[in-house]
C-alpha atoms as a PDB file:
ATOM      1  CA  UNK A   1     -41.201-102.806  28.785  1.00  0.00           C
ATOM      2  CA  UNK A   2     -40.934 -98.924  28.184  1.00  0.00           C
ATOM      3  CA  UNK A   3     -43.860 -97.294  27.389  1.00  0.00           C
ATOM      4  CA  UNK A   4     -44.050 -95.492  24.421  1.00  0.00           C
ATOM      5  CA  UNK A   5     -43.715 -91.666  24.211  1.00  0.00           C
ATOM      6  CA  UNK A   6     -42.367 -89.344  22.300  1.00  0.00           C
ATOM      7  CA  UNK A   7     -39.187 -89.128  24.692  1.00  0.00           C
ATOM      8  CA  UNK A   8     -38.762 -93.395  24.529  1.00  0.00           C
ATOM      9  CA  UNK A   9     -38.857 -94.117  21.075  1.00  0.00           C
ATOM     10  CA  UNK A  10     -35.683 -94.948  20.281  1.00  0.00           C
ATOM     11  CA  UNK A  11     -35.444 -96.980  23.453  1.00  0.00           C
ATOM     12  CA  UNK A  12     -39.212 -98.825  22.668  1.00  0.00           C
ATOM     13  CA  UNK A  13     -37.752 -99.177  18.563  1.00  0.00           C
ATOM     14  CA  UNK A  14     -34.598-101.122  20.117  1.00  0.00           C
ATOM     15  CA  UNK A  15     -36.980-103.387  22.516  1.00  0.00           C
ATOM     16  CA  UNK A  16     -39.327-104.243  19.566  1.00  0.00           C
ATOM     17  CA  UNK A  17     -36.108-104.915  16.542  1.00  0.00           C
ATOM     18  CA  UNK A  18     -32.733-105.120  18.773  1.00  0.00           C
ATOM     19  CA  UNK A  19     -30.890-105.941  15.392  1.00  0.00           C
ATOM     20  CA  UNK A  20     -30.922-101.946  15.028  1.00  0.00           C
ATOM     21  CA  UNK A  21     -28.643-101.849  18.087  1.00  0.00           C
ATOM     22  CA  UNK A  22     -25.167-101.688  16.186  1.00  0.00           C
ATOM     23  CA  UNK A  23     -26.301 -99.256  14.128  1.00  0.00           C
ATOM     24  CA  UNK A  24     -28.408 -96.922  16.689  1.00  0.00           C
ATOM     25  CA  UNK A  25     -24.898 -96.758  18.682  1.00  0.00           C
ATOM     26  CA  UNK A  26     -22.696 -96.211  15.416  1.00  0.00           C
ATOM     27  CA  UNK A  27     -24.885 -93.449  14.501  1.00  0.00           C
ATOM     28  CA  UNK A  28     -25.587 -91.614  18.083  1.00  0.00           C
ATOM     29  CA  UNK A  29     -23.302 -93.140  20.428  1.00  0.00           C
ATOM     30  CA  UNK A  30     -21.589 -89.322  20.722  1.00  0.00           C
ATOM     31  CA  UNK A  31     -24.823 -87.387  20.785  1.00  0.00           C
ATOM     32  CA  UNK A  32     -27.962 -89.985  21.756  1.00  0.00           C
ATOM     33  CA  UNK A  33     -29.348 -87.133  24.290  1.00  0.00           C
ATOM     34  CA  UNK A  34     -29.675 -84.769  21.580  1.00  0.00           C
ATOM     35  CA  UNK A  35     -30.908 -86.882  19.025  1.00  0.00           C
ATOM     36  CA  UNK A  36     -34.555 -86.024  18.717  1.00  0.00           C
ATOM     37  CA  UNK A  37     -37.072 -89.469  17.324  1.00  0.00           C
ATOM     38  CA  UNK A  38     -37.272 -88.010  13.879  1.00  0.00           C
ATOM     39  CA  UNK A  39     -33.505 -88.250  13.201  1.00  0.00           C
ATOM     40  CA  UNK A  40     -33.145 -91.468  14.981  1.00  0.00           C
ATOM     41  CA  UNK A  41     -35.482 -93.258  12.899  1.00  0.00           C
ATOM     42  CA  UNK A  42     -34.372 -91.560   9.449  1.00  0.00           C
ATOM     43  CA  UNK A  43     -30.748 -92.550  10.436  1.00  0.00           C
ATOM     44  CA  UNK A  44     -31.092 -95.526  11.876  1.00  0.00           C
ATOM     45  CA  UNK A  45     -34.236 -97.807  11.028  1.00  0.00           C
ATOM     46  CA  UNK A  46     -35.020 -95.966   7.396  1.00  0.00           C
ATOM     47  CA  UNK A  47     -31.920 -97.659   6.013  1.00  0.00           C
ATOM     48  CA  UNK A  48     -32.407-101.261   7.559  1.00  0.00           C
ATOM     49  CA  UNK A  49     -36.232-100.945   6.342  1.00  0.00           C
ATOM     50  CA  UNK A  50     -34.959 -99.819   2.948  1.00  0.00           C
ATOM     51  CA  UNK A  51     -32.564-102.772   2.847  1.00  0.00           C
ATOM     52  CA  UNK A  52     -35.150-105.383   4.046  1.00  0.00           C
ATOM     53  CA  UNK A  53     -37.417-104.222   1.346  1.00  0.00           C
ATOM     54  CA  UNK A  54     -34.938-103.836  -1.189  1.00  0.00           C
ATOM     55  CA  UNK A  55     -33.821-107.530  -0.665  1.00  0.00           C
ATOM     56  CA  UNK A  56     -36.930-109.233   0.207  1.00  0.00           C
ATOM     57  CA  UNK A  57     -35.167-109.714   3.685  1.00  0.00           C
ATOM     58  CA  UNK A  58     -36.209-111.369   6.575  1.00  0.00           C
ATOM     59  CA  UNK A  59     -39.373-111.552   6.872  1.00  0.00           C
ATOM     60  CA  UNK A  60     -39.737-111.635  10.758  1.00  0.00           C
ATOM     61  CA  UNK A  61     -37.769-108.459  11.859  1.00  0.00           C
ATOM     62  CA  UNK A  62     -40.039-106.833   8.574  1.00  0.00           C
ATOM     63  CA  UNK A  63     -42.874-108.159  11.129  1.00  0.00           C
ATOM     64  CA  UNK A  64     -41.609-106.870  13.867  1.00  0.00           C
ATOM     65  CA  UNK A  65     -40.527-103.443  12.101  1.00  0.00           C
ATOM     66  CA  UNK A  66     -44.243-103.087  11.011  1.00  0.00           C
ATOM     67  CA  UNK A  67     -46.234-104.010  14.438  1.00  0.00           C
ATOM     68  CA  UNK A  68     -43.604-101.360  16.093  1.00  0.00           C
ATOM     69  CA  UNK A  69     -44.469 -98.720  13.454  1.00  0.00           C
ATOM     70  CA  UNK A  70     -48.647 -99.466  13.843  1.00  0.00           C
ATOM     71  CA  UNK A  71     -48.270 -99.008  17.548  1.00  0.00           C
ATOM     72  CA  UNK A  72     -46.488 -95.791  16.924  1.00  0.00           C
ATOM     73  CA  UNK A  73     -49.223 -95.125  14.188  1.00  0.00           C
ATOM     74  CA  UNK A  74     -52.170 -95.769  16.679  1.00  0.00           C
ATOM     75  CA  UNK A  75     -51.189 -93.745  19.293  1.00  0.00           C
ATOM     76  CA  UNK A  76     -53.374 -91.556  21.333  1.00  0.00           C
ATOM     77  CA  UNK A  77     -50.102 -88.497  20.993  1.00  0.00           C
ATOM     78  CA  UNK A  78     -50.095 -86.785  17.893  1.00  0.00           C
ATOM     79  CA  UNK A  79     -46.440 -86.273  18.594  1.00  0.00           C
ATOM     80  CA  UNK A  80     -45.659 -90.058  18.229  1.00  0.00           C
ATOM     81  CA  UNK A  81     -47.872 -90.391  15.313  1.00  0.00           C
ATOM     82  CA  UNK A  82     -45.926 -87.701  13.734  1.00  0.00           C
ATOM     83  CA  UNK A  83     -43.305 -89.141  13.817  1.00  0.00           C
ATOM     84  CA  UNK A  84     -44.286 -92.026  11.846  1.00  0.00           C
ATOM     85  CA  UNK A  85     -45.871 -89.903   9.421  1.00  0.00           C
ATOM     86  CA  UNK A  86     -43.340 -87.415   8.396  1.00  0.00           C
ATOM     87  CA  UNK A  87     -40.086 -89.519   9.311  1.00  0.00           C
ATOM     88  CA  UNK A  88     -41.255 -93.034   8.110  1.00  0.00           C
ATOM     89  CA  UNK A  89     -44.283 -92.612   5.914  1.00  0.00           C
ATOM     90  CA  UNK A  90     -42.836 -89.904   3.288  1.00  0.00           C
ATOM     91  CA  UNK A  91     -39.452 -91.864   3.249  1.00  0.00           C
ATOM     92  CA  UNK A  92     -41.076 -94.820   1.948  1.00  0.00           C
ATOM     93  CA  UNK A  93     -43.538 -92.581  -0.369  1.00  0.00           C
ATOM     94  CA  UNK A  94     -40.453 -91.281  -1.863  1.00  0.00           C
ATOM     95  CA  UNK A  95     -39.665 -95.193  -3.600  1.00  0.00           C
ATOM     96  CA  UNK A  96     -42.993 -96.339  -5.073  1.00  0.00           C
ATOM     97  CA  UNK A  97     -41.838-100.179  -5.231  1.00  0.00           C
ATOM     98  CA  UNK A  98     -40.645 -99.775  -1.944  1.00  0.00           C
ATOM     99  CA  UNK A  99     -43.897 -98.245  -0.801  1.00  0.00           C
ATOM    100  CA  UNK A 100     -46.271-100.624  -2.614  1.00  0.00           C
ATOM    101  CA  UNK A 101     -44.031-103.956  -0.854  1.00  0.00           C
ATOM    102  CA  UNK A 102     -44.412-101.898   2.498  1.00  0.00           C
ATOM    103  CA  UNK A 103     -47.852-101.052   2.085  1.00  0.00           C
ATOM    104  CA  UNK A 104     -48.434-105.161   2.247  1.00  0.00           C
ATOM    105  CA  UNK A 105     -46.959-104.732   5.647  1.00  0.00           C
ATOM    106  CA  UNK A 106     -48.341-101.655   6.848  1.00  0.00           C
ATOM    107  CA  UNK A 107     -51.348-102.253   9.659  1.00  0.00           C
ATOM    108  CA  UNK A 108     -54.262-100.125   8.979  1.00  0.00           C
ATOM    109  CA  UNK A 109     -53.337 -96.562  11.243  1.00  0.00           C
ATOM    110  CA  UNK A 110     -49.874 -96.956   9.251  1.00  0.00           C
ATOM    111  CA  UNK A 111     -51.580 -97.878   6.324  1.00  0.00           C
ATOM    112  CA  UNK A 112     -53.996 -94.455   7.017  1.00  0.00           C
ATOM    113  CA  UNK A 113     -50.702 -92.162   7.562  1.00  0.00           C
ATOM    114  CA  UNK A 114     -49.292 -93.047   4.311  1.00  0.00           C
ATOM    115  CA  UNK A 115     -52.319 -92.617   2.434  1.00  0.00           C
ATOM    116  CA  UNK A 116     -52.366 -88.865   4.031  1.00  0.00           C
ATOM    117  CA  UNK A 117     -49.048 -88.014   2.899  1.00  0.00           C
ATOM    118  CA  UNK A 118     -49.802 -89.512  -0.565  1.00  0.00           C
ATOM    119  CA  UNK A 119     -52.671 -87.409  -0.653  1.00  0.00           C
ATOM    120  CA  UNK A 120     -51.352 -84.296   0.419  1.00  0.00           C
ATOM    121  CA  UNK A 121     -48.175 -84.970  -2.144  1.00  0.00           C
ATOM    122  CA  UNK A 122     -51.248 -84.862  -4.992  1.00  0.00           C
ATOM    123  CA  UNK A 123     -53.200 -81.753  -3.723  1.00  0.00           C
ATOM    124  CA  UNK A 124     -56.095 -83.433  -2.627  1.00  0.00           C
ATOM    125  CA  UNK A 125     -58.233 -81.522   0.095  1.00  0.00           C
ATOM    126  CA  UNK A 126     -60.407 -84.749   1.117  1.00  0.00           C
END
């Protein structure tokens, strides 16, 4: 397995939920080396997640989706963690149902990300 850096995301993302595949290649098959982590999340898993949620979808890949996102969440690289903060976190901010069916999902340093942005979207200093 890849270890996970800023650089391998993508690659670690399609080890943990390889149903993203299709639409990782559809979306950056003609640029993938330029195609920083940020935009390769907000293009390609945003939308699936959305969907999942939206449905009530498959439980497992959610699973999956959410133990990829806490390792990204916990890591040591503030980098990585950014990531998952300001690509993932305010998506899912922006759609309160969507957040409060995520939040179910969310493991706690995902859980603490969102909570930041949430608080920073009110004003709070804390």
């Amino acid at each position: 397995m890849i270890g996970i850096q800023y650089t391998t995301i993508a690659e670690v993302m399609l080890g943990a939920i390889p149903e993203l595949k299709s639409r990782y290649e559809a979306e950056h098959y003609w640029q993938i080396e330029r195609q920083g982590p940020h935009m390769v999340l907000a293009t390609t898993l945003n939308p699936y997640l959305d969907e999942l949620l939206d449905s009530n979808g498959n439980a497992e890949i959610l699973r999956r989706i959410f133990v990829f996102l806490e390792k990204l969440a916990t890591h040591p690289d503030s980098d990585v963690r950014g990531v998952i903060r300001v690509t993932v976190c305010e998506h899912l901010g922006a759609d309160r149902t969507r957040l409060e069916k995520a939040r179910r999902l969310m493991g706690r340093g995902t859980l603490h990300l969102s909570e930041e942005i949430e608080a920073a979207w009110r004003g709070d200093r804390s």
